[in-house]
C-alpha atoms as a PDB file:
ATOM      1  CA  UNK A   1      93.335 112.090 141.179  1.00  0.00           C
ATOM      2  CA  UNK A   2      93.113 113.288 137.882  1.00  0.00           C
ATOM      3  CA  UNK A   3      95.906 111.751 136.237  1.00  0.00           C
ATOM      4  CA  UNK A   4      94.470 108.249 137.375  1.00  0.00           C
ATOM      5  CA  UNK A   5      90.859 109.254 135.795  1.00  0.00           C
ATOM      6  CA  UNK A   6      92.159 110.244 132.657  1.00  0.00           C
ATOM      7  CA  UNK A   7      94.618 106.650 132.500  1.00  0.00           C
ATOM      8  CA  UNK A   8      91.531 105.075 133.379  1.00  0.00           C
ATOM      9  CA  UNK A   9      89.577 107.363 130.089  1.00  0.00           C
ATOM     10  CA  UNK A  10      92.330 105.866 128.120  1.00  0.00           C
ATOM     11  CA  UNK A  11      91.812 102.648 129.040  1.00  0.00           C
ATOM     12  CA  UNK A  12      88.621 102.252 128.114  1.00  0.00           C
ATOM     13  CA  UNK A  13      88.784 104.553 125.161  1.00  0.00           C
ATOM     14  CA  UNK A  14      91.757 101.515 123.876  1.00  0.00           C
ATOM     15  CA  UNK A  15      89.536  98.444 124.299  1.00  0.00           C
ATOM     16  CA  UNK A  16      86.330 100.408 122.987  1.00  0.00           C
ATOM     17  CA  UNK A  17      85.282  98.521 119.434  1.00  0.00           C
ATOM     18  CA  UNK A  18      85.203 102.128 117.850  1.00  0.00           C
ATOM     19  CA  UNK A  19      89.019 102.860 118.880  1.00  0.00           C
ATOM     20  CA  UNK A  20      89.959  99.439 117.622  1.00  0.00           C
ATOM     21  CA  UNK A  21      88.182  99.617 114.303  1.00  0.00           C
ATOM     22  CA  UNK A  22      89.443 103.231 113.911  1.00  0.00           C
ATOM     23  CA  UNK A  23      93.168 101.435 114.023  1.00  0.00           C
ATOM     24  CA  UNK A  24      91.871  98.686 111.607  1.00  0.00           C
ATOM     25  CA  UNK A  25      90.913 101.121 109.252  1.00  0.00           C
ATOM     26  CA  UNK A  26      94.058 103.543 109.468  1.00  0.00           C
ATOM     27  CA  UNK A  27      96.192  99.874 108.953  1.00  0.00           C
ATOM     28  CA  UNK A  28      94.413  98.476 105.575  1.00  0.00           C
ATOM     29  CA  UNK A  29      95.357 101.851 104.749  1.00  0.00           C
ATOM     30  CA  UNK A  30      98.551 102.455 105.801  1.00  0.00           C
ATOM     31  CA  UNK A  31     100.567  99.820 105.429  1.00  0.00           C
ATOM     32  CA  UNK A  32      99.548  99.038 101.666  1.00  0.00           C
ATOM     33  CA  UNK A  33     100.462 103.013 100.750  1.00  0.00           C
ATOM     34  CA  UNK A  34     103.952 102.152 102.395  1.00  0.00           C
ATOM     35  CA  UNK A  35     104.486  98.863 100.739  1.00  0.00           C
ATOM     36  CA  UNK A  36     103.599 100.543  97.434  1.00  0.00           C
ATOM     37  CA  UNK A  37     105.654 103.916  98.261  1.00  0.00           C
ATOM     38  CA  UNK A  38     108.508 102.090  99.116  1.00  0.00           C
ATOM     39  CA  UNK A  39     108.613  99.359  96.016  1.00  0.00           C
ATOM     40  CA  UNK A  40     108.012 102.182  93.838  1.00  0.00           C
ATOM     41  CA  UNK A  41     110.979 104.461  95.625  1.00  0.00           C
ATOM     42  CA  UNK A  42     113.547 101.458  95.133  1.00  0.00           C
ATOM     43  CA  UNK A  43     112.698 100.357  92.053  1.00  0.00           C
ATOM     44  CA  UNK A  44     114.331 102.834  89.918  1.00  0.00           C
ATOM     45  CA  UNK A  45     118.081 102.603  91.774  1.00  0.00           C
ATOM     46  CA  UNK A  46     117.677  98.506  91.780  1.00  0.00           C
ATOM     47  CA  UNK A  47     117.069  98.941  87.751  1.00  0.00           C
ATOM     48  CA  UNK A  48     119.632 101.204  87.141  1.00  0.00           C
ATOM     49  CA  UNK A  49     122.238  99.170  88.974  1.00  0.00           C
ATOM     50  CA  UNK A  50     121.384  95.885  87.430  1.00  0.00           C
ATOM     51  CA  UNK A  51     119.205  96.343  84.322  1.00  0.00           C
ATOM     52  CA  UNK A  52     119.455  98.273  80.748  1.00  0.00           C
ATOM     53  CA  UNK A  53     115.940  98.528  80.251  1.00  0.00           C
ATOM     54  CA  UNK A  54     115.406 102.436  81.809  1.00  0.00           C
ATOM     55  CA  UNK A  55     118.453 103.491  79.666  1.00  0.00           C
ATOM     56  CA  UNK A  56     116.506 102.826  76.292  1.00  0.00           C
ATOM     57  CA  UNK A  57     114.872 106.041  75.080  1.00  0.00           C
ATOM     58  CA  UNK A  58     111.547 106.709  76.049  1.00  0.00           C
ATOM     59  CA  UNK A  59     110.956 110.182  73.977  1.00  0.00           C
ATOM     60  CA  UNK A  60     113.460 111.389  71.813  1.00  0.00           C
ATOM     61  CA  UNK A  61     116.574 111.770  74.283  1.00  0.00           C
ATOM     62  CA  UNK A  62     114.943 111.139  77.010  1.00  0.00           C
ATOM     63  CA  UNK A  63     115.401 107.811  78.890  1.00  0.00           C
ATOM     64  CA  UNK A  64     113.149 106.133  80.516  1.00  0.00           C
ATOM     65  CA  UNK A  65     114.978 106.867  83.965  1.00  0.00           C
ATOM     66  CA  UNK A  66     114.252 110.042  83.527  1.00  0.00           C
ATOM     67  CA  UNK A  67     110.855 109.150  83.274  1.00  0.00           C
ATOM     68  CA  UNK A  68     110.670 106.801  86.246  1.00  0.00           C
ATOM     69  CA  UNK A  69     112.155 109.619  88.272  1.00  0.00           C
ATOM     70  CA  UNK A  70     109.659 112.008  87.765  1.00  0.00           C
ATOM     71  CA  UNK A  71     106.971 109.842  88.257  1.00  0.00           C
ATOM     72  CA  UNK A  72     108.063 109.174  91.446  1.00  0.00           C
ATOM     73  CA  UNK A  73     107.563 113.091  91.983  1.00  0.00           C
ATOM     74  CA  UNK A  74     103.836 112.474  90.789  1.00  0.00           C
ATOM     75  CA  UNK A  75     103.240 109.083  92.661  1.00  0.00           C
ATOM     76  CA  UNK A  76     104.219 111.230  96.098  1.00  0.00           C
ATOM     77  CA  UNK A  77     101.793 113.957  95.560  1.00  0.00           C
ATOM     78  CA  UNK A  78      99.460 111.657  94.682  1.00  0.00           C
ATOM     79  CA  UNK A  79      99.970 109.651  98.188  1.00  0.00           C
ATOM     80  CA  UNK A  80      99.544 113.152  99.861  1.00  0.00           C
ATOM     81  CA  UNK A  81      96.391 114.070  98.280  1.00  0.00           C
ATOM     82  CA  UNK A  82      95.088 110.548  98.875  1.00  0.00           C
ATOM     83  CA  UNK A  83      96.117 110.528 102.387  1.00  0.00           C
ATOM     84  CA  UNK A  84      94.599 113.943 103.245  1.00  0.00           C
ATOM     85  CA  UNK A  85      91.186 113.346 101.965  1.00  0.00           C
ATOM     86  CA  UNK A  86      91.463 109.805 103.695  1.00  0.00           C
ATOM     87  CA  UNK A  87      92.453 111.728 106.486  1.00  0.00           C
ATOM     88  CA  UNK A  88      88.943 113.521 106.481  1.00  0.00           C
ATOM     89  CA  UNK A  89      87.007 109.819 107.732  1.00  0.00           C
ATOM     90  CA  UNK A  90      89.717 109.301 110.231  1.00  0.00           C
ATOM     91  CA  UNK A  91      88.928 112.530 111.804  1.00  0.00           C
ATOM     92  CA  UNK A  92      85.030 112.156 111.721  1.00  0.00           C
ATOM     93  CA  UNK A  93      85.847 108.421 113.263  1.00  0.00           C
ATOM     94  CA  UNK A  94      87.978 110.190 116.288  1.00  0.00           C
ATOM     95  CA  UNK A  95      85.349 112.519 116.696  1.00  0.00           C
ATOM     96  CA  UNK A  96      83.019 109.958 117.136  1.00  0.00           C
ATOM     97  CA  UNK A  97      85.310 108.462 120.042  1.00  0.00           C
ATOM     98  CA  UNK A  98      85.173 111.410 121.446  1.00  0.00           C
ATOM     99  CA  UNK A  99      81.692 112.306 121.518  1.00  0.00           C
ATOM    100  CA  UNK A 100      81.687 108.547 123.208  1.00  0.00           C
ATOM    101  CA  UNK A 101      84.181 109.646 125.658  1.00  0.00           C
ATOM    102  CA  UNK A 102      82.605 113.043 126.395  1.00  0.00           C
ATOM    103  CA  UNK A 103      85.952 115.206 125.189  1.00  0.00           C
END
């Protein structure tokens, strides 16, 4: 009996407006982080396979490969730190549900 009451919990905790905005909000999110992420990620293999311009010297002997590469070290910990503190109103949203839910 209480399998069925908590399917039912789900159920209505899915179609709730809260649940679905919660979603909404992780998406717009999300999915832009990705697209950037991954654009970013491939970028520097696509121009070194079919492009000159990151073999030019950027400072001194350094290329500018070099200096794509290790900005993709920064752009990743900057993701994380933007996704943990974004993190923070995703929690407070759930929380919310909850408290709707009475968990």
């Amino acid at each position: 009996m209480e399998g069925k009451q908590q399917s039912e919990s789900y159920a209505e905790v899915w179609q709730s407006e809260k649940f679905r905005a919660l979603i909404a909000y992780k998406r717009r999110f999300i999915i832009p982080m990705t697209a950037f992420f991954l654009i970013f990620y491939f970028t520097l293999p696509i121009m070194t396979s079919y492009s000159k311009v990151l073999n030019e010297p950027a400072i001194g002997n350094v290329s500018w490969a070099w200096v794509f590469a290790f900005a993709q070290f920064v752009m990743t910990w900057t993701l994380c730190i933007l996704y943990s503190r974004k993190s923070a109103n995703f929690d407070r949203m759930v929380d919310d549900i909850k408290k709707d839910v009475g968990v």
